[in-house]
PDB file of N, CA and C in Angstrom:
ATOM      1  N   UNK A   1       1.715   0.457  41.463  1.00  0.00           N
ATOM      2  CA  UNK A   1       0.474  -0.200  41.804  1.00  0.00           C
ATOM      3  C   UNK A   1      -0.711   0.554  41.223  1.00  0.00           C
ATOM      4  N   UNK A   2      -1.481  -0.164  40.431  1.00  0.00           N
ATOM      5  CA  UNK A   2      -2.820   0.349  40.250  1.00  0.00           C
ATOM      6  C   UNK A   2      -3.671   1.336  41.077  1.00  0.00           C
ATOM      7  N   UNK A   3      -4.462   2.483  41.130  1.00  0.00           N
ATOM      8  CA  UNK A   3      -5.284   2.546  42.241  1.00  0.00           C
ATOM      9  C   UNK A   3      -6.327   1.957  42.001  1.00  0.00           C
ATOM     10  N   UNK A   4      -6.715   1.631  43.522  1.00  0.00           N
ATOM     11  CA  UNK A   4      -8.286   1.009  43.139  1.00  0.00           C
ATOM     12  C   UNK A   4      -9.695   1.647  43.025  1.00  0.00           C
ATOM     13  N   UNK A   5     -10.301   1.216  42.507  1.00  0.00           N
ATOM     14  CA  UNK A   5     -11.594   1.491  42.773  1.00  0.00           C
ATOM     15  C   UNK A   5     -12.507   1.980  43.794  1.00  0.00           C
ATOM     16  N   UNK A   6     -12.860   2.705  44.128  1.00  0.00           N
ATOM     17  CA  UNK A   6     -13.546   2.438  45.515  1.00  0.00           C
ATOM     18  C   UNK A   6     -15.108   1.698  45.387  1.00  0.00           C
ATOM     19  N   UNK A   7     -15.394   0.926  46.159  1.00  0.00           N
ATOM     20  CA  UNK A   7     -16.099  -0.265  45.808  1.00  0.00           C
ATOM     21  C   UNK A   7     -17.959   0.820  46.089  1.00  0.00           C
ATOM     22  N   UNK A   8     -18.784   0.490  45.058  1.00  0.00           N
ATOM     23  CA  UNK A   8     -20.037   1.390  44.984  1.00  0.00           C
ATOM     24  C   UNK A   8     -20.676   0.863  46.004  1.00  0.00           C
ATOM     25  N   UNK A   9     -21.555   1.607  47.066  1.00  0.00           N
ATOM     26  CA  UNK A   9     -22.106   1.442  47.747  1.00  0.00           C
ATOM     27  C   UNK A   9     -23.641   0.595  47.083  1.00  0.00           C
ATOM     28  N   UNK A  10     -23.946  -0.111  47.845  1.00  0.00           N
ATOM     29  CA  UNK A  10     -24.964  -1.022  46.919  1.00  0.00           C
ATOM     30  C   UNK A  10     -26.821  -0.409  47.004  1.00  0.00           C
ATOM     31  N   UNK A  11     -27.317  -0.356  45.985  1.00  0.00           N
ATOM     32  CA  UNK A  11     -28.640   0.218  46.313  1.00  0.00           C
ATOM     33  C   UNK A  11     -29.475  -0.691  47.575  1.00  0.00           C
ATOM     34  N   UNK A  12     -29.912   0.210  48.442  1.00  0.00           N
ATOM     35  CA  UNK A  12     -31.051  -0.752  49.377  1.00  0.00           C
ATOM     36  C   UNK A  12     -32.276  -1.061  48.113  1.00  0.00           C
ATOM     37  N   UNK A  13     -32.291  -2.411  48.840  1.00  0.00           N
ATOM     38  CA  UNK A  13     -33.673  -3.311  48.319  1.00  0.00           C
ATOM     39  C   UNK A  13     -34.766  -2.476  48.539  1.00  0.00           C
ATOM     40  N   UNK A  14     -35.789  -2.232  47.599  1.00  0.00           N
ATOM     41  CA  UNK A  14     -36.630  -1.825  47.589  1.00  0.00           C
ATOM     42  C   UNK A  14     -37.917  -2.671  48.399  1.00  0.00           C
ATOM     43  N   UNK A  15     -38.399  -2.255  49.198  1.00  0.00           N
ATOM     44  CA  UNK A  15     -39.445  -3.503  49.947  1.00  0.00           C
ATOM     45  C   UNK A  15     -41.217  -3.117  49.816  1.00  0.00           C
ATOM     46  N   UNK A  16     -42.122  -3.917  49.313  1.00  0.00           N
ATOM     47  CA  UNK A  16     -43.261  -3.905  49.408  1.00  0.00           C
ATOM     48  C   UNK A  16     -43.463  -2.982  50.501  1.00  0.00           C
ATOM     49  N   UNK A  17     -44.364  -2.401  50.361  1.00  0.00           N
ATOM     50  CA  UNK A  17     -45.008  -1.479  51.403  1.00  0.00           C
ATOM     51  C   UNK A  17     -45.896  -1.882  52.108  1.00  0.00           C
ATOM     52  N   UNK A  18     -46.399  -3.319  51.536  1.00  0.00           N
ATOM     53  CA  UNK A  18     -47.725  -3.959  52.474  1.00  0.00           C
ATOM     54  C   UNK A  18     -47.036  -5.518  53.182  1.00  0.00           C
ATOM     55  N   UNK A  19     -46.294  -5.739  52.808  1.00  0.00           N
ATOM     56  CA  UNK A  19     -45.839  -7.272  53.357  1.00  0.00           C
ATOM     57  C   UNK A  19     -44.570  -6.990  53.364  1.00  0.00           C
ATOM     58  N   UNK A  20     -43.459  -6.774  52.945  1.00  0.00           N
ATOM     59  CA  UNK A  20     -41.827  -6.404  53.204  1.00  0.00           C
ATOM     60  C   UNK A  20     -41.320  -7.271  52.318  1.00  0.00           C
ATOM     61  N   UNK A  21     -41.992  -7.842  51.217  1.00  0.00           N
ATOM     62  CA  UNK A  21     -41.192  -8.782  50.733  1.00  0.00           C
ATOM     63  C   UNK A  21     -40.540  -7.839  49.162  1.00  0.00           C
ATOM     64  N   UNK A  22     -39.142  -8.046  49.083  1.00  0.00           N
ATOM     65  CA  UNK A  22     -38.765  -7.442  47.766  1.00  0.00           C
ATOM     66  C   UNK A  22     -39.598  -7.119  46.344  1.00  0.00           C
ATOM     67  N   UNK A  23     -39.549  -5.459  46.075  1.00  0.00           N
ATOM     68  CA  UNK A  23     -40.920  -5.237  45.280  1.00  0.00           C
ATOM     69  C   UNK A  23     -39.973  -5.458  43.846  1.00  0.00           C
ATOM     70  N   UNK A  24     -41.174  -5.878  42.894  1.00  0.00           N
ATOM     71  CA  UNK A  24     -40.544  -6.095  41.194  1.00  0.00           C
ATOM     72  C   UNK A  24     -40.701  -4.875  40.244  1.00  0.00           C
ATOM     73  N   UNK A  25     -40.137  -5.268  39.578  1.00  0.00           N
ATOM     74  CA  UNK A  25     -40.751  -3.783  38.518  1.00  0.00           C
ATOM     75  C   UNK A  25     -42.035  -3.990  38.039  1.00  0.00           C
ATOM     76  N   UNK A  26     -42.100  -4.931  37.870  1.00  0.00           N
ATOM     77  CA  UNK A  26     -43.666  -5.097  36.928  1.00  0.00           C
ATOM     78  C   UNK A  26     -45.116  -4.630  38.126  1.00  0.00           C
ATOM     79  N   UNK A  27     -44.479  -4.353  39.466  1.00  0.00           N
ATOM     80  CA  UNK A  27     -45.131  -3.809  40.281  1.00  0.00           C
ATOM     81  C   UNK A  27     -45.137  -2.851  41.231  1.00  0.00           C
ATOM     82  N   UNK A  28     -44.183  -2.180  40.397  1.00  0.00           N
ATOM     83  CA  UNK A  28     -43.554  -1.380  42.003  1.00  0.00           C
ATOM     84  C   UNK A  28     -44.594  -0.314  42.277  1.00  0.00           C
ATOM     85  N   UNK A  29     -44.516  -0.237  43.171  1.00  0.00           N
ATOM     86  CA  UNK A  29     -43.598  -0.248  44.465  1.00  0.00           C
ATOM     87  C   UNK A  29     -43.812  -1.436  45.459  1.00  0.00           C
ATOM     88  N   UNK A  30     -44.438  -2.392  45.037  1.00  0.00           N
ATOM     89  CA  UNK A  30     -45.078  -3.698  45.245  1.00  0.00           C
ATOM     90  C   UNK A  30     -44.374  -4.789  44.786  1.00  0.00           C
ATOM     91  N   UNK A  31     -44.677  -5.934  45.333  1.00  0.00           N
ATOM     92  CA  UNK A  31     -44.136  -7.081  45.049  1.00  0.00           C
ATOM     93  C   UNK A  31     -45.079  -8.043  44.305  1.00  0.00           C
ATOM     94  N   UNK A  32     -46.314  -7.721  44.159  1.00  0.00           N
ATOM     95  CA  UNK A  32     -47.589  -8.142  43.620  1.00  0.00           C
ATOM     96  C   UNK A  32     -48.733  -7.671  43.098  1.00  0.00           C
ATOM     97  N   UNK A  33     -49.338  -7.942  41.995  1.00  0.00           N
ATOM     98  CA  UNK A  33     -50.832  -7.296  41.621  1.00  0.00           C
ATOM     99  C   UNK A  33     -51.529  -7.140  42.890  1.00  0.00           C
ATOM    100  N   UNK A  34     -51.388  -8.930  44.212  1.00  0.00           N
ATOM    101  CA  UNK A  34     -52.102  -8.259  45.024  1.00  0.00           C
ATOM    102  C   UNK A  34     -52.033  -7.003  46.062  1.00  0.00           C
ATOM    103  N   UNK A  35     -50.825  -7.369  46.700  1.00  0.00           N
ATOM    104  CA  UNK A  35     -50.413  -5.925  47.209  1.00  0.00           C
ATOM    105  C   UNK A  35     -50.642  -4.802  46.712  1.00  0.00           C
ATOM    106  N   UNK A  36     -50.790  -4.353  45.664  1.00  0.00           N
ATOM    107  CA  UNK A  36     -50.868  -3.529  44.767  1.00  0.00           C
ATOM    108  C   UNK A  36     -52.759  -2.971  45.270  1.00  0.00           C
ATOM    109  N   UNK A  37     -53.017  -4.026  44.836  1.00  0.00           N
ATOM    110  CA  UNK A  37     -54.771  -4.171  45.346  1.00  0.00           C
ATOM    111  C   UNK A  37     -55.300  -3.835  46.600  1.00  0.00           C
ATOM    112  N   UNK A  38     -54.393  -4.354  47.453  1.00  0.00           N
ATOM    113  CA  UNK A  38     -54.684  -3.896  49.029  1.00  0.00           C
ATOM    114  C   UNK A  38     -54.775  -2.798  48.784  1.00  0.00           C
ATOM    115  N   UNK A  39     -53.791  -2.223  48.681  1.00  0.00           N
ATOM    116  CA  UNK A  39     -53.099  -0.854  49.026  1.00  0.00           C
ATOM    117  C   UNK A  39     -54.040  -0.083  48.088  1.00  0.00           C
ATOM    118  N   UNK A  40     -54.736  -0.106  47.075  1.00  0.00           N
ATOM    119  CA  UNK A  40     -55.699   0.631  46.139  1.00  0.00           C
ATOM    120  C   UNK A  40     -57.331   0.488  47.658  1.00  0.00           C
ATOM    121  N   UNK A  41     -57.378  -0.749  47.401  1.00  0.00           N
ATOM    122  CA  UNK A  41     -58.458  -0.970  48.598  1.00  0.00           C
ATOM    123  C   UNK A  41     -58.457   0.061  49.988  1.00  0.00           C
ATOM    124  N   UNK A  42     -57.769  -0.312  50.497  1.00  0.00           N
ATOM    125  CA  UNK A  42     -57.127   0.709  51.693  1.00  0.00           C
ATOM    126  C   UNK A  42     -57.278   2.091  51.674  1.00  0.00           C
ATOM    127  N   UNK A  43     -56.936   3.008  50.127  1.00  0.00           N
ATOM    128  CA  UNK A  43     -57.141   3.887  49.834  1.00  0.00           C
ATOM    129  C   UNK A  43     -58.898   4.354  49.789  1.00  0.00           C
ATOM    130  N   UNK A  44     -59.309   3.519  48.863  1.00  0.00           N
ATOM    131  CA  UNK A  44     -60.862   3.751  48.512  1.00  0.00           C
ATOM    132  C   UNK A  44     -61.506   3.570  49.790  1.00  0.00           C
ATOM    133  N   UNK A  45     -61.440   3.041  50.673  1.00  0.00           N
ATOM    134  CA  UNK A  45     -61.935   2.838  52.073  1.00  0.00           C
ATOM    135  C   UNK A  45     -61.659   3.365  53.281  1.00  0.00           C
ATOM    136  N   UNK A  46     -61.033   4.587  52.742  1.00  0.00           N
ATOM    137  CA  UNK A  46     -60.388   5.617  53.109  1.00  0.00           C
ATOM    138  C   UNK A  46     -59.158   5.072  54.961  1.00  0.00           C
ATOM    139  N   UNK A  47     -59.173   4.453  54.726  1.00  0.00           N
ATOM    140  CA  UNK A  47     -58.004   3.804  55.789  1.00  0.00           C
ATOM    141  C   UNK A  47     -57.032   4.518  56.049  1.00  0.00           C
ATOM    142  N   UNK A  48     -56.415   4.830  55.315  1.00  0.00           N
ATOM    143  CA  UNK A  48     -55.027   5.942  55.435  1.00  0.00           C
ATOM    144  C   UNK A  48     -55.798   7.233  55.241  1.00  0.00           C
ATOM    145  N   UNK A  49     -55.171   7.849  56.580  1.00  0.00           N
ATOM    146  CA  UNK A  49     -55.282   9.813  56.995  1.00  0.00           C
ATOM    147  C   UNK A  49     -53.893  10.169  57.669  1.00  0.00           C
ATOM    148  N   UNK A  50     -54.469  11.484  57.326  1.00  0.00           N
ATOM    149  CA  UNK A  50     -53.505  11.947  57.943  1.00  0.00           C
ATOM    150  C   UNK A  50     -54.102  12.793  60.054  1.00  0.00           C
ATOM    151  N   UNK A  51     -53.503  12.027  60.697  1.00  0.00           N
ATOM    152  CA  UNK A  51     -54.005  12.561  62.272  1.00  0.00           C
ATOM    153  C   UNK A  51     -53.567  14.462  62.090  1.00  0.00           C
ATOM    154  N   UNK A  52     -54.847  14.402  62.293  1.00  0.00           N
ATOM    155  CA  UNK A  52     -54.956  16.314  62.484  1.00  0.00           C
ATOM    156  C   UNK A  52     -55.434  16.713  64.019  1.00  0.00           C
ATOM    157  N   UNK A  53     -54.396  17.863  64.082  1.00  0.00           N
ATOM    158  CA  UNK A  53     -54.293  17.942  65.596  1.00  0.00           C
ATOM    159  C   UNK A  53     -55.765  19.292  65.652  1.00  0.00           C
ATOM    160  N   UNK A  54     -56.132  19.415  66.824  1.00  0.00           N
ATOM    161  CA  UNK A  54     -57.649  20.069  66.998  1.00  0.00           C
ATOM    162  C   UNK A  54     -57.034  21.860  67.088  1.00  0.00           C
ATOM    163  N   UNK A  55     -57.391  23.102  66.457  1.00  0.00           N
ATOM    164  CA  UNK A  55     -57.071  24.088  66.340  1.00  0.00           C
ATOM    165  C   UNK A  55     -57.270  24.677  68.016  1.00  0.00           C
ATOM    166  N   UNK A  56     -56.721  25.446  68.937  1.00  0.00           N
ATOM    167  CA  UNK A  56     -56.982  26.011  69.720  1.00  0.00           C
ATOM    168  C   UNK A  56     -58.222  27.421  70.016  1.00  0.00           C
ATOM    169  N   UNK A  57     -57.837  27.569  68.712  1.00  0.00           N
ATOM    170  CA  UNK A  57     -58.788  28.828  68.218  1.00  0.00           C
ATOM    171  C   UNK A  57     -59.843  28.814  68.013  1.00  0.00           C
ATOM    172  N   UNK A  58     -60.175  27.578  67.665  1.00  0.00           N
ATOM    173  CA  UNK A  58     -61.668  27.102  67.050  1.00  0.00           C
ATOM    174  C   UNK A  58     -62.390  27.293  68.265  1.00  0.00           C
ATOM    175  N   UNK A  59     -61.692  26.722  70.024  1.00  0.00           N
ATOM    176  CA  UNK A  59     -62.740  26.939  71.130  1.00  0.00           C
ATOM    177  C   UNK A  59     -63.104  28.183  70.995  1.00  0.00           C
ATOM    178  N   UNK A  60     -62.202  29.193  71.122  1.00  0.00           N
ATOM    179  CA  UNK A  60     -62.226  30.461  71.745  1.00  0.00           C
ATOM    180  C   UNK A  60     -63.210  31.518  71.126  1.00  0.00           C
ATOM    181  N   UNK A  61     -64.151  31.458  69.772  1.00  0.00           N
ATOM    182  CA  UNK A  61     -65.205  31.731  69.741  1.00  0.00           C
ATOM    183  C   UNK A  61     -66.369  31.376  69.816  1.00  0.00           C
TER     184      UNK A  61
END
């Protein structure tokens, strides 16, 4: 008997980062010029941070 193959595990779908819908190449990591746009927008309008927690130290002088 032949051995077989073992069958390749399949790549996960890559998904838009702003709507979930499957991203293309001609846009990735996006599924669209517009998505693409949000997500530039979002940036410049500074929307996305990162939550910074308050230093303890800073009271204490």
């Amino acid at each position: 008997m032949p051995a077989e193959k073992p069958a390749k595990a399949a790549k996960p779908e890559k998904r838009c980062p702003i709507c979930g819908k499957p991203a293309t190449e001609a846009s990735r990591p996006f599924c669209s010029e517009r998505c693409r746009d949000v997500d530039l927008n979002r940036w410049l309008s500074n929307s996305y941070s990162i939550p910074a927690a308050k230093d303890d130290d800073d009271d204490a002088d």
